[in-house]
N, C-alpha and C. Protein backbone atom coordinates (compact mmCIF):
# COMPACT_ATOMS: atom_id res chain seq x y z
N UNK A 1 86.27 127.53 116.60
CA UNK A 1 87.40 126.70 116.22
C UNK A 1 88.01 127.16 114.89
N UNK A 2 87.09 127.57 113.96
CA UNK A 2 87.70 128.11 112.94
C UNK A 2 88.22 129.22 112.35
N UNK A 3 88.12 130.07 113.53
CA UNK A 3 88.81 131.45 113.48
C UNK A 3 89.43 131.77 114.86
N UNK A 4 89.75 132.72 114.70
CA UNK A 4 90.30 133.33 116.30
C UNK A 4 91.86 132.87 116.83
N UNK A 5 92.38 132.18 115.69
CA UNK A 5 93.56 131.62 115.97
C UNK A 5 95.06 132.80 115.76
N UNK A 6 96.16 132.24 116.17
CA UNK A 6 97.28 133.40 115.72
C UNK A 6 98.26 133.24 114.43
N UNK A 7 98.39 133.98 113.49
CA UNK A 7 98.89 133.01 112.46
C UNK A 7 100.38 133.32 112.26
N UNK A 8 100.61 133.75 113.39
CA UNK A 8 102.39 133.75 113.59
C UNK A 8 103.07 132.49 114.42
N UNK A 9 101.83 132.04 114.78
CA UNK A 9 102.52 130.73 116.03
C UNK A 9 101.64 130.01 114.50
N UNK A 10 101.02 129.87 113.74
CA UNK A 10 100.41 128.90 112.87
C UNK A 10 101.91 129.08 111.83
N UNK A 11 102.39 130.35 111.67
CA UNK A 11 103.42 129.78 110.73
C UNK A 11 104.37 129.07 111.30
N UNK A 12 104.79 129.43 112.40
CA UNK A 12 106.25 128.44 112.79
C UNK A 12 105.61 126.96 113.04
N UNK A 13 104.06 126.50 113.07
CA UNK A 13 103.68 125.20 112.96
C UNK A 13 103.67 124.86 111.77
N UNK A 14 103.70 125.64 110.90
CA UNK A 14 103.98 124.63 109.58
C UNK A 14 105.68 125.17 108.64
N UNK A 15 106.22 125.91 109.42
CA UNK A 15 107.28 125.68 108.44
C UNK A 15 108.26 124.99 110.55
N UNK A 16 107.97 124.86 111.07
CA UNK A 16 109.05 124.18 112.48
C UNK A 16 108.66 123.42 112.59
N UNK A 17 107.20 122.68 112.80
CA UNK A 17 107.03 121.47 113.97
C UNK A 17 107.23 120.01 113.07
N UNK A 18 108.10 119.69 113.99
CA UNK A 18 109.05 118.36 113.32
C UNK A 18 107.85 117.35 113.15
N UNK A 19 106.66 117.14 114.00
CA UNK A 19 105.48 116.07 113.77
C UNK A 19 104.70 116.40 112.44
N UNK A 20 104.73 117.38 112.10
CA UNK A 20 103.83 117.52 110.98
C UNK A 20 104.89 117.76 109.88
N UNK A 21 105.66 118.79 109.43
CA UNK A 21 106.60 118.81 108.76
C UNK A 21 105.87 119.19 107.58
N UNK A 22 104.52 120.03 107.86
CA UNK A 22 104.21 121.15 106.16
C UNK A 22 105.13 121.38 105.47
N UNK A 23 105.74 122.00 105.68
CA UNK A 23 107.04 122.90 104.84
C UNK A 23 107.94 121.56 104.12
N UNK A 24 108.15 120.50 104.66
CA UNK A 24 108.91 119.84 103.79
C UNK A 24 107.75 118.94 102.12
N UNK A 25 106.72 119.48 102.47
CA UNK A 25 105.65 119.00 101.05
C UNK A 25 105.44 120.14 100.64
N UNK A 26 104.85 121.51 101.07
CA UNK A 26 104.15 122.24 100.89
C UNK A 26 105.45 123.38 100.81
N UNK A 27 105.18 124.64 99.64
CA UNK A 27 106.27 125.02 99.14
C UNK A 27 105.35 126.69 99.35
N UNK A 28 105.89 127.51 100.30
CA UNK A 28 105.74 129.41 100.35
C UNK A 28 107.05 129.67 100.36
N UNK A 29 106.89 130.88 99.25
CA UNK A 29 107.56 131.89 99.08
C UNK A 29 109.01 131.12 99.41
N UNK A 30 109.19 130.31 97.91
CA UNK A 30 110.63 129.63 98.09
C UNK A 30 110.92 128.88 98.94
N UNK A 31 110.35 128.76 99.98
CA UNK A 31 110.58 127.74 101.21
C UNK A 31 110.20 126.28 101.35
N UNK A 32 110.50 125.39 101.09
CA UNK A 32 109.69 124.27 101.47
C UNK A 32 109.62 123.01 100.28
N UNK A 33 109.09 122.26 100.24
CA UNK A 33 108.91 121.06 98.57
C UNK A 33 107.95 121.32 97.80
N UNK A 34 107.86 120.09 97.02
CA UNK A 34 106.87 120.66 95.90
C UNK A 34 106.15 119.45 95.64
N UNK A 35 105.75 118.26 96.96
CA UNK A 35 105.19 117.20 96.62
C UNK A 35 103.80 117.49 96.71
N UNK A 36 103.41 118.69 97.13
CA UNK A 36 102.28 119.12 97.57
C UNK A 36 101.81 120.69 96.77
N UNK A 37 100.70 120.96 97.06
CA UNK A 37 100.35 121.98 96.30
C UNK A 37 100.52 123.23 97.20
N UNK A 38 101.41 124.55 96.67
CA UNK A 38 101.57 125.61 97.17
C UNK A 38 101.16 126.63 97.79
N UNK A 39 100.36 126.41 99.14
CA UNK A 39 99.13 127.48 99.79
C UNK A 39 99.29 128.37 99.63
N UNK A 40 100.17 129.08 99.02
CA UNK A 40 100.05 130.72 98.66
C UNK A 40 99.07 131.21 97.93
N UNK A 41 98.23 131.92 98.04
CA UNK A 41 96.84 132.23 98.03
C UNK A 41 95.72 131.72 98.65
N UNK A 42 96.29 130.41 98.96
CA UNK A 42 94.97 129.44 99.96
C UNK A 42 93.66 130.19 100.24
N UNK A 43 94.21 131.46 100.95
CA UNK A 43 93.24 131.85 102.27
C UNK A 43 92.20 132.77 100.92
N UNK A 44 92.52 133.30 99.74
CA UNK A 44 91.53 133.86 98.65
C UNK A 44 90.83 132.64 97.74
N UNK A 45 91.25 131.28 98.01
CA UNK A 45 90.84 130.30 97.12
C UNK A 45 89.44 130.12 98.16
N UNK A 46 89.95 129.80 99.27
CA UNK A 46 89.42 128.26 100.58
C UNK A 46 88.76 128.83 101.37
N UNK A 47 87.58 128.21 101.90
CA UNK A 47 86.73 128.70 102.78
C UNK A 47 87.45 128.47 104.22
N UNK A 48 87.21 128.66 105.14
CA UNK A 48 88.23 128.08 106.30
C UNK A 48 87.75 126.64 106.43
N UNK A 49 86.29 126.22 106.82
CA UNK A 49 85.50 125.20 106.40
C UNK A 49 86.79 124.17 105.76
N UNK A 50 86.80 124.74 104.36
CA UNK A 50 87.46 123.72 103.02
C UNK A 50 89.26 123.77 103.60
N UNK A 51 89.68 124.44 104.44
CA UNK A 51 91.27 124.65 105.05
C UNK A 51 91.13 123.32 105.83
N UNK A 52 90.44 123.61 106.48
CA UNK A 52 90.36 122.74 107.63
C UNK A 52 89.93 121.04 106.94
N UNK A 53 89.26 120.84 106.12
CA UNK A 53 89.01 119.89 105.89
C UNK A 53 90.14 119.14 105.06
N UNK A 54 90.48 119.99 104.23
CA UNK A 54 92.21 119.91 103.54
C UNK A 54 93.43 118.95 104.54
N UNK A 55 93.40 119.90 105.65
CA UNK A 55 94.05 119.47 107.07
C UNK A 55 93.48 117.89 107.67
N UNK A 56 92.90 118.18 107.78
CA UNK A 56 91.79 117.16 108.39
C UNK A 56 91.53 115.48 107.47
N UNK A 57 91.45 115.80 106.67
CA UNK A 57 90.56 114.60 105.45
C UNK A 57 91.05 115.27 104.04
N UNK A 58 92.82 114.88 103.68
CA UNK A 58 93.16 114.88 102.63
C UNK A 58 92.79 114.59 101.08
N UNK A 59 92.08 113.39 101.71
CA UNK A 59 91.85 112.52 100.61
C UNK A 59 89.97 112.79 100.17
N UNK A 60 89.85 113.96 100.96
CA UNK A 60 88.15 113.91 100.39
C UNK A 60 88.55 114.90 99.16
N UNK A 61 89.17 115.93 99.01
CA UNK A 61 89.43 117.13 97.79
C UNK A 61 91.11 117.27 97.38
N UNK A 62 91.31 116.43 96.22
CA UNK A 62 93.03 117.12 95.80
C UNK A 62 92.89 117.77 95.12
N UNK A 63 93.78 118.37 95.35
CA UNK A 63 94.22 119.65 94.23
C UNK A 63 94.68 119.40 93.08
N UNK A 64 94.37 119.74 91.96
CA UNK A 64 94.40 119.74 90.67
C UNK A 64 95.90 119.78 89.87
N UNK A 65 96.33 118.65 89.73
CA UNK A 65 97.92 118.23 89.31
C UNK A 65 98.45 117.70 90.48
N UNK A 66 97.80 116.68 91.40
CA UNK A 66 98.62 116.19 92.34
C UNK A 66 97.33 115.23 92.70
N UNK A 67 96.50 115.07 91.87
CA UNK A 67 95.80 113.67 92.03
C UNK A 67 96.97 112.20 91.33
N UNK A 68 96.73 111.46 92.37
CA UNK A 68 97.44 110.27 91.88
C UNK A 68 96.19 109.30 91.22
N UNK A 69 97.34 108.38 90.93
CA UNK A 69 96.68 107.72 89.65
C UNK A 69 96.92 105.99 89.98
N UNK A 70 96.31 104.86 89.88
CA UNK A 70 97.02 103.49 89.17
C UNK A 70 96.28 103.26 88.42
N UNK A 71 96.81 103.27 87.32
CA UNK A 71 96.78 102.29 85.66
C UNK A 71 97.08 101.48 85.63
N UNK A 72 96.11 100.53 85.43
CA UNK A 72 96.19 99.01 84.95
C UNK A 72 96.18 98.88 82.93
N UNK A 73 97.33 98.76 82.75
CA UNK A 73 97.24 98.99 81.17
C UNK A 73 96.62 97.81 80.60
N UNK A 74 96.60 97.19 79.19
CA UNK A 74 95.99 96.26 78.60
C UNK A 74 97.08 94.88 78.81
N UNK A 75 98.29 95.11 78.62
CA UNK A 75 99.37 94.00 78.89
C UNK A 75 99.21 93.68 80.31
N UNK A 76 98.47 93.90 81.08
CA UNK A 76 98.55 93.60 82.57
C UNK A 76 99.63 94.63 83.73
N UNK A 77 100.56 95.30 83.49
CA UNK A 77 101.35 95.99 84.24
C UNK A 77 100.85 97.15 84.96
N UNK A 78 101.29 97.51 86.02
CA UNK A 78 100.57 98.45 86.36
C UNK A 78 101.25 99.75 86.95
N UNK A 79 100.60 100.95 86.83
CA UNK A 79 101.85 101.86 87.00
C UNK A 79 100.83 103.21 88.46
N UNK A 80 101.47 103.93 88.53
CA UNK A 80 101.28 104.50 89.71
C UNK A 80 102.03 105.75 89.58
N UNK A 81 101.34 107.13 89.86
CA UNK A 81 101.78 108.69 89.74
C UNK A 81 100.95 109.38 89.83
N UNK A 82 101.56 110.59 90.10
CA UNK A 82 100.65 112.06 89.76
C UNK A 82 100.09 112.29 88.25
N UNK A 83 99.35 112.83 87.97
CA UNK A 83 98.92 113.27 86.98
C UNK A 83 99.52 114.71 86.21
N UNK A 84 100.58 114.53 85.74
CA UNK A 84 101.08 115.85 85.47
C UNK A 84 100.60 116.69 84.11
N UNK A 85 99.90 115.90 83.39
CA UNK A 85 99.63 116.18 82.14
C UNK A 85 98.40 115.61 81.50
N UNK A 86 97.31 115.98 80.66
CA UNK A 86 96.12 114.44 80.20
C UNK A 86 95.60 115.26 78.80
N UNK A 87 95.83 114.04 78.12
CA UNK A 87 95.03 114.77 76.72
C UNK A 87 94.16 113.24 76.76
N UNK A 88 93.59 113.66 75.30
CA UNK A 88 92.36 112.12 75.19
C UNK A 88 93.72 111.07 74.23
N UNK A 89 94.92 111.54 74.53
CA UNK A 89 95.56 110.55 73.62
C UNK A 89 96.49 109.86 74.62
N UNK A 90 97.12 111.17 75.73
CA UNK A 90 98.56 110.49 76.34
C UNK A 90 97.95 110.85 77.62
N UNK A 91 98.56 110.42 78.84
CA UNK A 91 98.82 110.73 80.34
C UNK A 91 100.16 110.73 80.40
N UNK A 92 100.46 111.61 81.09
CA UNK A 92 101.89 112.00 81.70
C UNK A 92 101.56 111.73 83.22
N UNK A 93 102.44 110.82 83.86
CA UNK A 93 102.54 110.74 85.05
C UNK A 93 103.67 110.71 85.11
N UNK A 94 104.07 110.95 86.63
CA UNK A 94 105.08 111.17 87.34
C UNK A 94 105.28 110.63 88.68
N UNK A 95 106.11 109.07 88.47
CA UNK A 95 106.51 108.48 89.16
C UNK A 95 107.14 108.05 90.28
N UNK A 96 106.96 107.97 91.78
CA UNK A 96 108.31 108.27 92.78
C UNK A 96 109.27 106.98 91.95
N UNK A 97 108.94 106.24 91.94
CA UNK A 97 110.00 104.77 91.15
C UNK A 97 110.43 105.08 89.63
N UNK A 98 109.94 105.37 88.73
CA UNK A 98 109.94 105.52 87.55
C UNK A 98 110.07 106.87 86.68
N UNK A 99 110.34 107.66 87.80
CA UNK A 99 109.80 109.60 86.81
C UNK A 99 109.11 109.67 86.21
N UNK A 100 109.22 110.29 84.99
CA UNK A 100 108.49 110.78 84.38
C UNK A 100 108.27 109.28 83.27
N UNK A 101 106.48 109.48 82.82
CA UNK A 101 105.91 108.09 82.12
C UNK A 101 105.31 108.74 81.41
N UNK A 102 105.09 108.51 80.04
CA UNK A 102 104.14 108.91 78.95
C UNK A 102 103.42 107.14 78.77
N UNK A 103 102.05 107.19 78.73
CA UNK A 103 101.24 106.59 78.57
C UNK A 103 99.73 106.62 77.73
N UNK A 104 100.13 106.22 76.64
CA UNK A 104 98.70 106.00 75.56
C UNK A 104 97.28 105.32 76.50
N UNK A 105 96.64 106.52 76.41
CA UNK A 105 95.12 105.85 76.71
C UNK A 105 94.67 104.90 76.26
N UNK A 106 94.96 104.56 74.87
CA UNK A 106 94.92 103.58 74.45
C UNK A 106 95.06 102.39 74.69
N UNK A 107 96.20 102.37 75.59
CA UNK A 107 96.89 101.53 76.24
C UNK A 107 96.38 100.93 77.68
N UNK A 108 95.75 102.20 78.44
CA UNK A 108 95.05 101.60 79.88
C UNK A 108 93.94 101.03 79.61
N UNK A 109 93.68 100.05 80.49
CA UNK A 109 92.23 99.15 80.59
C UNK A 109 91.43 99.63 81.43
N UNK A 110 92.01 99.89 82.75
CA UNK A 110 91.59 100.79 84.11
C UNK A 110 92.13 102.22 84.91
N UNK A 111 91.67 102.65 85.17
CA UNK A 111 92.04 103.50 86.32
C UNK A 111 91.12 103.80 87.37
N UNK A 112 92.51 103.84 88.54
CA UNK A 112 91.47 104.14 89.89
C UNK A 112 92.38 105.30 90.43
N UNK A 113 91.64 105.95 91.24
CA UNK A 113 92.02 107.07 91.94
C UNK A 113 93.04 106.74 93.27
N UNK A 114 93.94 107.21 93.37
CA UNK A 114 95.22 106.83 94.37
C UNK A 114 94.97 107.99 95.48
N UNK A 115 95.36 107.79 96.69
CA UNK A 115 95.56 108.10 97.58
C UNK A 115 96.00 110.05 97.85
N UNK A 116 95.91 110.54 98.55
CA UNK A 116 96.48 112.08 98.58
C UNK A 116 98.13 111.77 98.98
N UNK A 117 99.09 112.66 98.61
CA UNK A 117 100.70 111.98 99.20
C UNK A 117 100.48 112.49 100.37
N UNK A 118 99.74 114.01 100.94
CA UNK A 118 99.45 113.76 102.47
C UNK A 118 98.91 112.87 103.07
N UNK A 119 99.20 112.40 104.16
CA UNK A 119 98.84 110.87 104.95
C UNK A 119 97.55 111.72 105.76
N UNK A 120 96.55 110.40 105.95
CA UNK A 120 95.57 111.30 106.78
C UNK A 120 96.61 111.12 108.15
N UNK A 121 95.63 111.38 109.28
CA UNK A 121 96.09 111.57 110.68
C UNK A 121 96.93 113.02 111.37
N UNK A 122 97.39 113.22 110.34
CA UNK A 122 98.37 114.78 110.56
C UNK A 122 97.57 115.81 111.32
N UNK A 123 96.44 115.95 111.43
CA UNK A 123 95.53 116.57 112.71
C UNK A 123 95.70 116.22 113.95
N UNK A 124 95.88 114.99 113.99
CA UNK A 124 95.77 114.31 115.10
C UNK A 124 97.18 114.48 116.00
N UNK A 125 98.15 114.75 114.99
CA UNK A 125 99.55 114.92 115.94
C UNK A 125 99.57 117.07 116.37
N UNK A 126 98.03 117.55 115.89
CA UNK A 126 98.44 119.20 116.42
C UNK A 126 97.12 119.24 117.26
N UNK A 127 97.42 119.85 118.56
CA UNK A 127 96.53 120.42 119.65
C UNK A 127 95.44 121.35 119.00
N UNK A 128 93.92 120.84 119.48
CA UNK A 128 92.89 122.08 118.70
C UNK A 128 93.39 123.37 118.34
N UNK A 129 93.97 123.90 119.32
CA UNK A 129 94.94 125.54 119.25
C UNK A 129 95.78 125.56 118.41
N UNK A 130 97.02 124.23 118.40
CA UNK A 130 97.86 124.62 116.98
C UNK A 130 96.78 124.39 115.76
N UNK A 131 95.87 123.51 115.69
CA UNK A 131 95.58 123.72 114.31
C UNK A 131 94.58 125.01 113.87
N UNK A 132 94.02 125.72 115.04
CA UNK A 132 93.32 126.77 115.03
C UNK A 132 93.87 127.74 114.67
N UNK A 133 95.62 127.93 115.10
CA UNK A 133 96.22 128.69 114.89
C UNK A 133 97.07 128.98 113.47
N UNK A 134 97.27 127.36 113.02
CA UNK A 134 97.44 127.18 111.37
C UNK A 134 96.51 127.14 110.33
N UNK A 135 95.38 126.77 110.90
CA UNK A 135 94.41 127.23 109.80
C UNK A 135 94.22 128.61 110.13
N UNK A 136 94.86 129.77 110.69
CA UNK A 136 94.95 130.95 110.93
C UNK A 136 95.97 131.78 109.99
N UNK A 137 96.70 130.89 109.79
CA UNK A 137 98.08 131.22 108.93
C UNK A 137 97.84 130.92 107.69
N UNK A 138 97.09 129.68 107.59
CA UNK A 138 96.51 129.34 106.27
C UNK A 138 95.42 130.39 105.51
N UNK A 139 94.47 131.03 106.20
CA UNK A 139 93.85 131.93 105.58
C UNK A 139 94.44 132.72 105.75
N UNK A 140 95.62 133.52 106.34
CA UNK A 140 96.09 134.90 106.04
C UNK A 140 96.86 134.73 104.57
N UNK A 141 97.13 133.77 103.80
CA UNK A 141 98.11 133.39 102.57
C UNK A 141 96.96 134.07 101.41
N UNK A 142 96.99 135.02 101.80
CA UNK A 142 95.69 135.75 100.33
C UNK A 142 96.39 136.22 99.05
């Protein structure tokens, strides 16, 4: 299952197939958004194992500047973003409602870990073969 796939029918599944819609999060070689982290190199980072599980179960490993966040500050309000920035003084998040937020640590009471912006289930809308064949495309991105 985790090899043997074609990664020319795996690319037109992630930059064509309207059910999954990779390419509109996920950003190669100029193509695509940037709500997501850029698989170009993937296949020299990721074990196929760790591709597939990526695919599969979003929310078990994010990628580093695209963990979300909610802060519960000390006034009670609460805010919600990516993590674009962290020292031991400020957080920079980055808001779909609000943009860009500078926030004193000082200031939060809590934080909990938010969700991946990929939704799980997105396996579930590609046939064993398409995803055999995109995690095929996914490790050729070296």
């Amino acid at each position: 299952m985790l090899s043997g796939g074609n990664a020319s029918i795996g690319a037109r599944i992630f930059f064509e197939k309207p059910e999954t819609q990779c390419s509109r999060c996920h950003l190669i070689k100029n193509t695509g958004g940037t709500v997501g982290p850029a698989p170009d190199g993937v296949g020299s980072r990721l074990s196929r194992e760790q591709l597939l599980e990526s695919v599969v179960s979003p929310n078990a490993q994010i990628a580093t500047g695209f963990e979300n966040v909610v802060l519960t500050l000390a006034n009670g309000t609460s805010l919600s973003g990516t993590v674009k920035r962290e020292t031991v003084e400020v957080i920079d998040l980055v808001s779909g409602e609000d943009g860009e937020i500078r926030v004193k640590v000082s200031d939060v009471k809590s934080r909990d870990r938010g969700l991946s912006a990929m939704p799980d289930g997105l396996a579930n809308l590609l046939t064993p073969f398409e995803l055999r064949d995109l995690l095929e495309y996914l490790a050729s991105l070296k």
